[in-house]
C-alpha atoms as a PDB file:
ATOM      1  CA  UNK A   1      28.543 132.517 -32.906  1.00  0.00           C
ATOM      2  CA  UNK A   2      29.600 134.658 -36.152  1.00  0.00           C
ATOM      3  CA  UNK A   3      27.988 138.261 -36.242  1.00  0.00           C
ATOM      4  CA  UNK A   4      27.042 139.955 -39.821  1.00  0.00           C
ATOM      5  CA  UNK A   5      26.121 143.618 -40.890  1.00  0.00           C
ATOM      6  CA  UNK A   6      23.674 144.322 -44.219  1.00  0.00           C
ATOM      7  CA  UNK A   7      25.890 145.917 -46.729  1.00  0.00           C
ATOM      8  CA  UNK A   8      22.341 147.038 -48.286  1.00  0.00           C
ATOM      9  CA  UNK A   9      18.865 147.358 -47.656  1.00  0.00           C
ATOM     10  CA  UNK A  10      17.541 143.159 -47.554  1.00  0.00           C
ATOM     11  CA  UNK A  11      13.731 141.891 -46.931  1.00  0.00           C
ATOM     12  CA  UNK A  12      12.689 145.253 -45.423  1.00  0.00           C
ATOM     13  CA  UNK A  13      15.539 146.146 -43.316  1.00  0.00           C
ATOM     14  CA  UNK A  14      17.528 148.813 -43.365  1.00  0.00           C
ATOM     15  CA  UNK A  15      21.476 148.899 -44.182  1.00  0.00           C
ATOM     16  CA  UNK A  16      23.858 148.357 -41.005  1.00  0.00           C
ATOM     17  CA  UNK A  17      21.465 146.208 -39.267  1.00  0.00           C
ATOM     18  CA  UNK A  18      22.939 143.577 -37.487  1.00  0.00           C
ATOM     19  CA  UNK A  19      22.652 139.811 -36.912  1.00  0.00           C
ATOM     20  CA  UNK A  20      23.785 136.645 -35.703  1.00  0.00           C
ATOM     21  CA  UNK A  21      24.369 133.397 -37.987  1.00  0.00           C
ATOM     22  CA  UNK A  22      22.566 130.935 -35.648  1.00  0.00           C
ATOM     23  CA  UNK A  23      22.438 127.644 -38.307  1.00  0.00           C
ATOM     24  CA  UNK A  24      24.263 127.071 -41.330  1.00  0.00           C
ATOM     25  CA  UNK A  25      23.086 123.596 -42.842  1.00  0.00           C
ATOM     26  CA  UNK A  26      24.045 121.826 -46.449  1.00  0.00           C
ATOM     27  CA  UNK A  27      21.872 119.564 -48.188  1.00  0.00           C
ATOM     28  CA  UNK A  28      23.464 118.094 -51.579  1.00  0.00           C
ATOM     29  CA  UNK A  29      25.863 121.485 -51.968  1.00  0.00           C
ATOM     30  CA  UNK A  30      22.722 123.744 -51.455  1.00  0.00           C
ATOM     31  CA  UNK A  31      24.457 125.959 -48.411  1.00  0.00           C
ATOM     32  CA  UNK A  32      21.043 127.384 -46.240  1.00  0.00           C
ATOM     33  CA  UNK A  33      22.403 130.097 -43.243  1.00  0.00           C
ATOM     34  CA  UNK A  34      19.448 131.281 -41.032  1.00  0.00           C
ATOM     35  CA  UNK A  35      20.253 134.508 -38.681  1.00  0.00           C
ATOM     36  CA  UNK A  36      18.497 136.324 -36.594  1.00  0.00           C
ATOM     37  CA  UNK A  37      18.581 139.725 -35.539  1.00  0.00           C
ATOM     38  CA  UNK A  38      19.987 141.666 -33.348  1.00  0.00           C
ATOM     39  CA  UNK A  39      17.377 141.769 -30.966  1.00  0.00           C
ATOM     40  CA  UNK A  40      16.483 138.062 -31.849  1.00  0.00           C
ATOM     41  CA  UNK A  41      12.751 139.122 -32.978  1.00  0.00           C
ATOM     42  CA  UNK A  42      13.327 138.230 -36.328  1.00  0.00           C
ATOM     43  CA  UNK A  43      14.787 134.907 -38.086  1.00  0.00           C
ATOM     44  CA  UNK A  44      16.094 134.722 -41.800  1.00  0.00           C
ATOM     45  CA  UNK A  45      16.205 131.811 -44.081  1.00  0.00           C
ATOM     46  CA  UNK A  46      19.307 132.562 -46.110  1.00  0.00           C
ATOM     47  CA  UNK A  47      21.065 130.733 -49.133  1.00  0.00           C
ATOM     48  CA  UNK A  48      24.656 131.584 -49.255  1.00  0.00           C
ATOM     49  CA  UNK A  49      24.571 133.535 -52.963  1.00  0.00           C
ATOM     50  CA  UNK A  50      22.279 135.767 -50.351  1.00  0.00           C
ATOM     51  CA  UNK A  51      25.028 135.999 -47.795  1.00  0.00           C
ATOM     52  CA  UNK A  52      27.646 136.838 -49.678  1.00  0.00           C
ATOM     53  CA  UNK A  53      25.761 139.630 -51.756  1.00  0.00           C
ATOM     54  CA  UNK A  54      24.284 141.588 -48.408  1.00  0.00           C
ATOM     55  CA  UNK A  55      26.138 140.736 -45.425  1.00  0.00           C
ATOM     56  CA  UNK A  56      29.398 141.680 -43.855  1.00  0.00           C
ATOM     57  CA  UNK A  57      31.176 139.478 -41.445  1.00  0.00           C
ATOM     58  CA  UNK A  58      31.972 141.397 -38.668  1.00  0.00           C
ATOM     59  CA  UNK A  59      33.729 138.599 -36.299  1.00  0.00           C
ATOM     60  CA  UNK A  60      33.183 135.990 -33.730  1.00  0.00           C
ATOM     61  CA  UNK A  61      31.164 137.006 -30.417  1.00  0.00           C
END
Protein backbone atom coordinates (compact mmCIF):
# COMPACT_ATOMS: atom_id res chain seq x y z
CA UNK A 1 0.00 0.00 0.00
CA UNK A 2 1.56 3.56 -1.05
CA UNK A 3 1.27 6.30 1.78
CA UNK A 4 0.78 10.21 0.77
CA UNK A 5 1.11 13.56 2.78
CA UNK A 6 -1.11 16.94 1.69
CA UNK A 7 1.39 19.38 0.44
CA UNK A 8 -1.64 21.95 1.15
CA UNK A 9 -4.76 22.39 2.77
CA UNK A 10 -7.43 19.84 0.37
CA UNK A 11 -11.41 19.31 1.00
CA UNK A 12 -11.17 20.60 4.60
CA UNK A 13 -8.08 19.07 5.83
CA UNK A 14 -5.31 20.46 7.05
CA UNK A 15 -1.61 20.33 5.44
CA UNK A 16 0.60 17.18 6.56
CA UNK A 17 -2.30 14.98 6.95
CA UNK A 18 -1.72 11.67 5.96
CA UNK A 19 -3.24 8.85 3.88
CA UNK A 20 -3.20 5.68 2.24
CA UNK A 21 -3.87 5.12 -1.68
CA UNK A 22 -6.29 2.16 -1.25
CA UNK A 23 -7.66 1.99 -5.25
CA UNK A 24 -6.29 3.47 -8.21
CA UNK A 25 -8.66 2.54 -11.26
CA UNK A 26 -8.54 3.84 -15.18
CA UNK A 27 -11.43 4.07 -17.28
CA UNK A 28 -10.61 5.28 -21.03
CA UNK A 29 -7.22 7.30 -19.67
CA UNK A 30 -9.37 9.02 -16.90
CA UNK A 31 -6.84 7.89 -13.82
CA UNK A 32 -9.45 7.90 -10.42
CA UNK A 33 -7.10 7.21 -6.93
CA UNK A 34 -9.36 6.94 -3.79
CA UNK A 35 -7.39 7.17 -0.24
CA UNK A 36 -8.32 7.17 2.91
CA UNK A 37 -7.03 8.59 5.90
CA UNK A 38 -4.94 7.98 8.31
CA UNK A 39 -7.24 6.81 10.73
CA UNK A 40 -9.38 5.22 7.87
CA UNK A 41 -12.58 7.48 8.88
CA UNK A 42 -12.51 9.24 5.84
CA UNK A 43 -12.36 8.07 1.98
CA UNK A 44 -11.38 10.41 -1.04
CA UNK A 45 -12.38 10.16 -4.59
CA UNK A 46 -9.31 11.53 -6.33
CA UNK A 47 -8.43 12.20 -10.12
CA UNK A 48 -4.78 12.13 -10.64
CA UNK A 49 -4.38 16.14 -11.81
CA UNK A 50 -5.64 16.13 -7.88
CA UNK A 51 -2.85 13.87 -6.76
CA UNK A 52 -0.20 15.28 -8.21
CA UNK A 53 -1.12 18.99 -7.20
CA UNK A 54 -1.68 18.11 -3.18
CA UNK A 55 -0.08 15.00 -2.25
CA UNK A 56 3.38 13.82 -1.47
CA UNK A 57 4.42 10.27 -1.82
CA UNK A 58 5.96 9.33 1.14
CA UNK A 59 6.77 5.42 0.36
CA UNK A 60 5.50 1.95 0.49
CA UNK A 61 4.11 0.58 3.99
Amino acid sequence: MKKYKLKKAFKGKKKGTRFYLVAESEFIGVKEFVLRTNDLTERFSISEAELKEYFLFLGHV
